[in-house]
Protein backbone atom coordinates (compact mmCIF):
# COMPACT_ATOMS: atom_id res chain seq x y z
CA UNK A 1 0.57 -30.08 3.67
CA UNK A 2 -3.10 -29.42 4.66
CA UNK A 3 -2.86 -26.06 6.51
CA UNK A 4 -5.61 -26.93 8.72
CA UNK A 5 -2.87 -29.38 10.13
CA UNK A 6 -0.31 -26.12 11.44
CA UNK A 7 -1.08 -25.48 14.88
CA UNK A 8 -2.80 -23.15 16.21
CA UNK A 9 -0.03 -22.66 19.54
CA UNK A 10 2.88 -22.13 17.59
CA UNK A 11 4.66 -19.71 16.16
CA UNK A 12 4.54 -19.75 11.65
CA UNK A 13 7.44 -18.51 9.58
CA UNK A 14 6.72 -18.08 6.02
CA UNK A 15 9.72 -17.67 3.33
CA UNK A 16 9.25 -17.44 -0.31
CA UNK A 17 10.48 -15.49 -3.73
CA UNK A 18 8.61 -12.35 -4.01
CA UNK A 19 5.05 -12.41 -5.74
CA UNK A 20 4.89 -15.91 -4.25
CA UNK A 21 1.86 -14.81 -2.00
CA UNK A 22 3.45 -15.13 1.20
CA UNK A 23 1.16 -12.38 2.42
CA UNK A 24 -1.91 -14.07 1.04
CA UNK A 25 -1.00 -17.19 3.19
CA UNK A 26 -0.14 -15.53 6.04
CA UNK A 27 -3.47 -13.79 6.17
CA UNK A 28 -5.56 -16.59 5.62
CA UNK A 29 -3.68 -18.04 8.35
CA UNK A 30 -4.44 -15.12 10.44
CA UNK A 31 -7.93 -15.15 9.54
CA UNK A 32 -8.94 -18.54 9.97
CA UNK A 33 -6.64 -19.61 13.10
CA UNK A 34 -5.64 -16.40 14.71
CA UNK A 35 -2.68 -14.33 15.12
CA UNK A 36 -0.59 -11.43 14.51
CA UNK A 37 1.28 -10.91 10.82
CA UNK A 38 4.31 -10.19 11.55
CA UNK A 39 6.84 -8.24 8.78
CA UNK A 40 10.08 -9.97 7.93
CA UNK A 41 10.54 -7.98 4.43
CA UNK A 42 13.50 -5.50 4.87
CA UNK A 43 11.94 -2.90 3.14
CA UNK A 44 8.20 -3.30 3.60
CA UNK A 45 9.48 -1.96 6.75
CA UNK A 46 9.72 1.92 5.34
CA UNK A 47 7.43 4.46 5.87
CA UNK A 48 6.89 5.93 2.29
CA UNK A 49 6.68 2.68 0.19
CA UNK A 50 3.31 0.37 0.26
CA UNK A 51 2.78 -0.43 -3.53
CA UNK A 52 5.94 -0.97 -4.25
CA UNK A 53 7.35 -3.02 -1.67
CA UNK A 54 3.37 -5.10 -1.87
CA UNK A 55 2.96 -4.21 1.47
CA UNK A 56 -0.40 -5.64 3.00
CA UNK A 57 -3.32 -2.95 2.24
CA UNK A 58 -4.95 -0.59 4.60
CA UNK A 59 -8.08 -3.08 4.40
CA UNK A 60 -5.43 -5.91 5.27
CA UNK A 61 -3.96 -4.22 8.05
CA UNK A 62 -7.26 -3.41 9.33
CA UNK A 63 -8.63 -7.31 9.20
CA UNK A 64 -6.45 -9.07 11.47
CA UNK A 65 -3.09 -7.48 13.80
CA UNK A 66 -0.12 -6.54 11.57
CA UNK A 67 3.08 -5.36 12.71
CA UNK A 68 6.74 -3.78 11.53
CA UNK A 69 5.24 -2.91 8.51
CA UNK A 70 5.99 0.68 7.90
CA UNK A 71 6.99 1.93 10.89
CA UNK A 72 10.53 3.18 9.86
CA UNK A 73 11.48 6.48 8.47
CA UNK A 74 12.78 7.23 4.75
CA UNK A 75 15.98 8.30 6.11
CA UNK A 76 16.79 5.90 8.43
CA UNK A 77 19.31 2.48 8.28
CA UNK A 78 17.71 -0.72 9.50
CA UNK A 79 19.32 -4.04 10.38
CA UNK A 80 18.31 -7.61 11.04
CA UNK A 81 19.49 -6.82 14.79
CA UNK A 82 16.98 -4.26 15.22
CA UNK A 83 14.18 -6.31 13.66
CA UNK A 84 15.11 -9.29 15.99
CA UNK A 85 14.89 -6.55 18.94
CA UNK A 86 11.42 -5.33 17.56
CA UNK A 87 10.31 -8.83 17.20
CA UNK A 88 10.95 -10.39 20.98
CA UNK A 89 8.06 -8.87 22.47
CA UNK A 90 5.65 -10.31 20.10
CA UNK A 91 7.25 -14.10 20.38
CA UNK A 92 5.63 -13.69 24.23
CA UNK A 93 2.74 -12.16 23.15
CA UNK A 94 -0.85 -13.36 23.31
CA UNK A 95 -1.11 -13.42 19.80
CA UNK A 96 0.68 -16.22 17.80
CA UNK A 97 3.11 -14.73 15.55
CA UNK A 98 2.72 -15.51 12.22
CA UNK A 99 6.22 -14.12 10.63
CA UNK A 100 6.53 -13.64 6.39
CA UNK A 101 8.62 -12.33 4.48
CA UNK A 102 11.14 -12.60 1.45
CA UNK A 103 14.60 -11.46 3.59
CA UNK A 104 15.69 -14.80 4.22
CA UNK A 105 18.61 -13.21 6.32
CA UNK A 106 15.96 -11.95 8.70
CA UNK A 107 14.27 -15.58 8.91
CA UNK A 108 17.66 -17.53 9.40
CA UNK A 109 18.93 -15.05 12.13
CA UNK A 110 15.87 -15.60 14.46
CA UNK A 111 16.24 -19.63 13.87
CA UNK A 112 19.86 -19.84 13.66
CA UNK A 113 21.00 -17.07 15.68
CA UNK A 114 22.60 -13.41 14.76
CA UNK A 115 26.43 -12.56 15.23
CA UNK A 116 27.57 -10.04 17.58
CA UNK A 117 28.89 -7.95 15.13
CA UNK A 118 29.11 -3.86 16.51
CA UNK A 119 27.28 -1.06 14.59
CA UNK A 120 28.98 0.11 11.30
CA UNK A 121 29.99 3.73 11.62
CA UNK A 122 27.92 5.75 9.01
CA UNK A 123 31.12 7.32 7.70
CA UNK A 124 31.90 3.58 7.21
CA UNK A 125 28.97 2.99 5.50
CA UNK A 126 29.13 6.21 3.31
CA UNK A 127 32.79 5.19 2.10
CA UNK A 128 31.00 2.18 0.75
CA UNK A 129 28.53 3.40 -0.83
CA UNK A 130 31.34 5.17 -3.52
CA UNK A 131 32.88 2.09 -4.34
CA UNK A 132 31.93 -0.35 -6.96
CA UNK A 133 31.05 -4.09 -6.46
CA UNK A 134 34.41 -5.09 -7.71
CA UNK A 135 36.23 -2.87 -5.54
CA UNK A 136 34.18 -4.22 -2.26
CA UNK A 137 34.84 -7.72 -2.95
CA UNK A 138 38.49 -7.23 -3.72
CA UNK A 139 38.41 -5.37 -0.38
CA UNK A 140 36.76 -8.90 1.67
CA UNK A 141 38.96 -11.38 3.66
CA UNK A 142 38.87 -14.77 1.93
CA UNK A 143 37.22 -16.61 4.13
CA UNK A 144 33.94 -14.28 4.26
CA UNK A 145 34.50 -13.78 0.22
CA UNK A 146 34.01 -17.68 -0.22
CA UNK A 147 30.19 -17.21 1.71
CA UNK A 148 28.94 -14.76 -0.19
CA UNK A 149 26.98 -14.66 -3.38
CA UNK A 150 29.05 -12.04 -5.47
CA UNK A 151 26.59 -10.60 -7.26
CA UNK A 152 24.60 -9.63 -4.07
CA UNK A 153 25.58 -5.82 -3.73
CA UNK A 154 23.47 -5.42 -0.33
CA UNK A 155 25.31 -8.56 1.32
CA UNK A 156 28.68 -7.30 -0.24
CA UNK A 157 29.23 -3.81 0.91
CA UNK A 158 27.69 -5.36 4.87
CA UNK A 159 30.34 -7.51 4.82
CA UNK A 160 32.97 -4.94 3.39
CA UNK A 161 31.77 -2.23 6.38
CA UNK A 162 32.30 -5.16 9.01
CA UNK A 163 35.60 -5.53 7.96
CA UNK A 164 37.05 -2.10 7.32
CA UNK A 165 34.89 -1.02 11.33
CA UNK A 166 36.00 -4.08 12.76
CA UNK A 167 39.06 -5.07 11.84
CA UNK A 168 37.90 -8.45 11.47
CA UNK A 169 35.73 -10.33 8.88
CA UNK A 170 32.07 -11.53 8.24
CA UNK A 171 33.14 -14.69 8.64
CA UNK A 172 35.19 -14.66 11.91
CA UNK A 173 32.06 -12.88 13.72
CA UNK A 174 29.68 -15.37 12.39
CA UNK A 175 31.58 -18.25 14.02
CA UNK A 176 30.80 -16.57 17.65
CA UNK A 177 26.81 -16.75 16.68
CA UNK A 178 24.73 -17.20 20.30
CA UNK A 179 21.68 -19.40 20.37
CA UNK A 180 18.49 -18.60 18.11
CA UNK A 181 15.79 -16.43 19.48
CA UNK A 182 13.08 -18.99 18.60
CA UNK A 183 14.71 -22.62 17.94
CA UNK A 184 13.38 -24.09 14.51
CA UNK A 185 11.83 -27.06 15.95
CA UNK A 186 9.81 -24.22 18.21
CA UNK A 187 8.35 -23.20 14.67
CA UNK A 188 5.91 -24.56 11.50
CA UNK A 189 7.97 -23.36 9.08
CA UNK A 190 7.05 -22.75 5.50
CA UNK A 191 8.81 -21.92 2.51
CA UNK A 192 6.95 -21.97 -1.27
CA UNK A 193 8.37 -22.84 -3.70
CA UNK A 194 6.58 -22.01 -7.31
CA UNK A 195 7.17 -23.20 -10.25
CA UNK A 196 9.42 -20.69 -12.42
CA UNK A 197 6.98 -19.71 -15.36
CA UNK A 198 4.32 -19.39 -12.99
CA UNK A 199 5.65 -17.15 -11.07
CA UNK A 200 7.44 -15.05 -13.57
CA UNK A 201 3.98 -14.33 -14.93
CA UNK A 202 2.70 -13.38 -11.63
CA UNK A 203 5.75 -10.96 -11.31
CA UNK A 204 4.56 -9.47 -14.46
CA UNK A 205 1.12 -9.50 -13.61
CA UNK A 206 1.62 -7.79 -10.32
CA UNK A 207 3.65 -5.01 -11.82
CA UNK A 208 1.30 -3.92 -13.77
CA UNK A 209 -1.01 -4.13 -11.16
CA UNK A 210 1.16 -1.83 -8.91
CA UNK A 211 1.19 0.84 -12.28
CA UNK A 212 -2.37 1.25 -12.30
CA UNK A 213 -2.51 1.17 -8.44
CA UNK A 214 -0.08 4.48 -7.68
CA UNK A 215 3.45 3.57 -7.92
CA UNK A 216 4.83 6.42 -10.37
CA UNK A 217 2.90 8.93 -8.02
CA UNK A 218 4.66 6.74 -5.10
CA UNK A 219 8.23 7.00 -6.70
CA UNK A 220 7.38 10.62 -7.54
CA UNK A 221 6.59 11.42 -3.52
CA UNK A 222 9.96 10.30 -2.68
CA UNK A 223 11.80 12.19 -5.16
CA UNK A 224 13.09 14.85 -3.03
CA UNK A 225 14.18 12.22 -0.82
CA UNK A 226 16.00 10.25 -3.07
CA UNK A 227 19.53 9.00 -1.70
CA UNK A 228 21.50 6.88 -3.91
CA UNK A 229 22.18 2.95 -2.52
CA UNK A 230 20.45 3.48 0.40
CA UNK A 231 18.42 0.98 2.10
CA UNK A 232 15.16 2.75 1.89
CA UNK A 233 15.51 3.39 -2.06
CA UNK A 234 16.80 -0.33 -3.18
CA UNK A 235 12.93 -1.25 -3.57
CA UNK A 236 12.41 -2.99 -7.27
CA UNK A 237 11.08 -0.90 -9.59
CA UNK A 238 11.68 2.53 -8.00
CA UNK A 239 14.46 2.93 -9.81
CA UNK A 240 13.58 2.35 -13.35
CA UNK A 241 10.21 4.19 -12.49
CA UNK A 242 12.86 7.10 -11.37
CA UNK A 243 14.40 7.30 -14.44
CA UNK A 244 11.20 7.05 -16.56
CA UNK A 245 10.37 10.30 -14.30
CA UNK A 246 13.60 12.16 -15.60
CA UNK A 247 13.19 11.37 -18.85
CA UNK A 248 15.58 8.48 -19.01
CA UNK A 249 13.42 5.68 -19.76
CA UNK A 250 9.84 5.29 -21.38
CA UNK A 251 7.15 3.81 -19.60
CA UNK A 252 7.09 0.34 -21.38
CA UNK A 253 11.19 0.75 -21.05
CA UNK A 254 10.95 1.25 -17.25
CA UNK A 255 8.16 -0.99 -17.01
CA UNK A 256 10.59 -3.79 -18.56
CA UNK A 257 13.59 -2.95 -16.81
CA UNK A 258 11.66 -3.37 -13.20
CA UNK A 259 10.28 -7.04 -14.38
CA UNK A 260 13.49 -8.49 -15.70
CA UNK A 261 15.36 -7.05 -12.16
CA UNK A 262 12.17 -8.36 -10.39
CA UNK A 263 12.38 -12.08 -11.85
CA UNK A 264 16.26 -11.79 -11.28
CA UNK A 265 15.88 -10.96 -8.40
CA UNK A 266 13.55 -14.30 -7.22
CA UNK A 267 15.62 -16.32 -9.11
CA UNK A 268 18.57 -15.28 -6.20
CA UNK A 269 15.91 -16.00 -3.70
CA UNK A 270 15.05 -19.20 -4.50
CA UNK A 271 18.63 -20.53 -5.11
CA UNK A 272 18.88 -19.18 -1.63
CA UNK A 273 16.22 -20.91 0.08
CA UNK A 274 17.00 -24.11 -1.36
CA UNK A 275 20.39 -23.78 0.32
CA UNK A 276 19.29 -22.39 3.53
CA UNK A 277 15.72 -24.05 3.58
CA UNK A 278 15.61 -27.55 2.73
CA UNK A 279 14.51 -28.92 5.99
CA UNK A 280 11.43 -26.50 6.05
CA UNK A 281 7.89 -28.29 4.77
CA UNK A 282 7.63 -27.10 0.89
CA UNK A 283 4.40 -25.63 -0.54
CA UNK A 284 3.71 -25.23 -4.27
CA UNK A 285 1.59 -21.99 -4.52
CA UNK A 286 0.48 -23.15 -7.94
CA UNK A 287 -1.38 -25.66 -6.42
CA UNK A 288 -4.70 -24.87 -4.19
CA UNK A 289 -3.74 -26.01 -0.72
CA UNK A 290 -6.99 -26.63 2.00
């Protein structure tokens, strides 16, 4: 696809497998046919991560409108529902929304629509976070169990908390989703799709990058806030980093750890965008694109 061919008048979603340079694309976009980048990363959202999480730079930010990036405190639970709440205004707003990010949950809710499913309790939520994955998926109703990828902790335990707060399952609430808050055929959407060596390098390439750009002294500043599975603290790469700081892991040790979960990691994403994505126009980052 030539991108001088997306419209100008339209809203842009951008999906893709972290390091993919989503953000890249979504600020050329910005750049060269206006709008406002819009977050749909689940944890570029938090206050006290930017290297990590890749979040667009101060410079970025200050070149065209950004917004929900970092706006949410280190302490603080945050759900697709609020993000599609945060998002509204800006699908009226003046500025076309240009929306990236790597949560594909985030991107299917606002095109396919969101269950009604209430808030978990936090005691809910802290019961858990003590249980193993094996526990929380013996815990799921079959029907829920047979959607989910079982090696996805984060998607696990949700669907365990709706179930032990509810009363009913994942599944059963999903069946009672309302209409989208922007239609697909309302959108250009975009999803890349890189080749896999290519992009494993780029993984590596950009870790390194983050080392020499501040994220030990990053990991180190959150430290004393450090909480154990939750949201704000699943970043990849703070934990291995973590450990290097307690004198668990050497550097090239933590440094390896973070890569391999990284490229894991993408390869879940992209297995998940093929399923979920496959009607949305395919770009090949590899490839220079007008």
């Amino acid at each position: 696809m030539d991108l001088r061919d997306v419209p100008p008048d339209r809203p842009v979603l951008i999906a893709g497998p972290t390091a993919s340079g989503k953000s890249a694309l979504a600020l050329h976009l910005a750049r060269t046919g206006g709008g406002v980048v819009v977050n749909a990363d689940a944890l570029q959202v938090y206050a006290g991560w930017r290297v990590l999480t890749a979040r667009p730079s101060p410079a970025e930010e200050a070149a065209v409108p950004h917004a929900l990036f970092g706006h949410v405190a280190m302490d603080e639970s945050y759900s697709v529902g609020r993000w599609l709440r945060e998002l509204a205004p800006l699908l009226d707003g003046p500025r076309r929304p240009i929306v990236v990010g790597g949560t594909g949950l985030y991107l299917s809710a606002l095109t396919e629509g969101l269950a009604p499913v209430p808030p978990v309790p936090s005691e809910v939520r802290a019961e858990a976070d003590r249980l193993d994955l094996a526990s929380l998926l013996d815990g799921l109703d079959a029907r829920t169990r047979a959607g989910l990828d079982p090696n996805n902790r984060a998607r696990v335990q949700r669907a365990w908390e709706v179930l032990r707060a509810t009363g009913r399952g994942l599944a059963e609430w999903q069946a009672e989703t309302p209409p989208p808050l922007l239609p697909p055929d309302r959108a250009t959407r975009l999803v890349l799709r890189p080749p896999v060596a290519w992009l494993d390098a780029r993984i590596a390439a950009r870790f390194d990058a983050m080392l020499e750009g501040g994220a030990i002294e990053e990991v180190r500043a959150n430290l004393p806030l450090w909480r154990e599975r939750a949201p704000a603290f699943r970043v990849l790469g703070a934990a291995e980093l973590r450990a290097h700081l307690l004198g668990r892991l050497t550097l090239p040790e933590a440094r390896a750890a973070a890569i391999l979960a990284t490229r894991r990691y993408a390869k879940r994403q992209r297995t998940w965008f093929r399923g979920r994505m496959a009607d949305w126009i395919a770009l090949d980052p590899s490839v220079p694109v007008p």
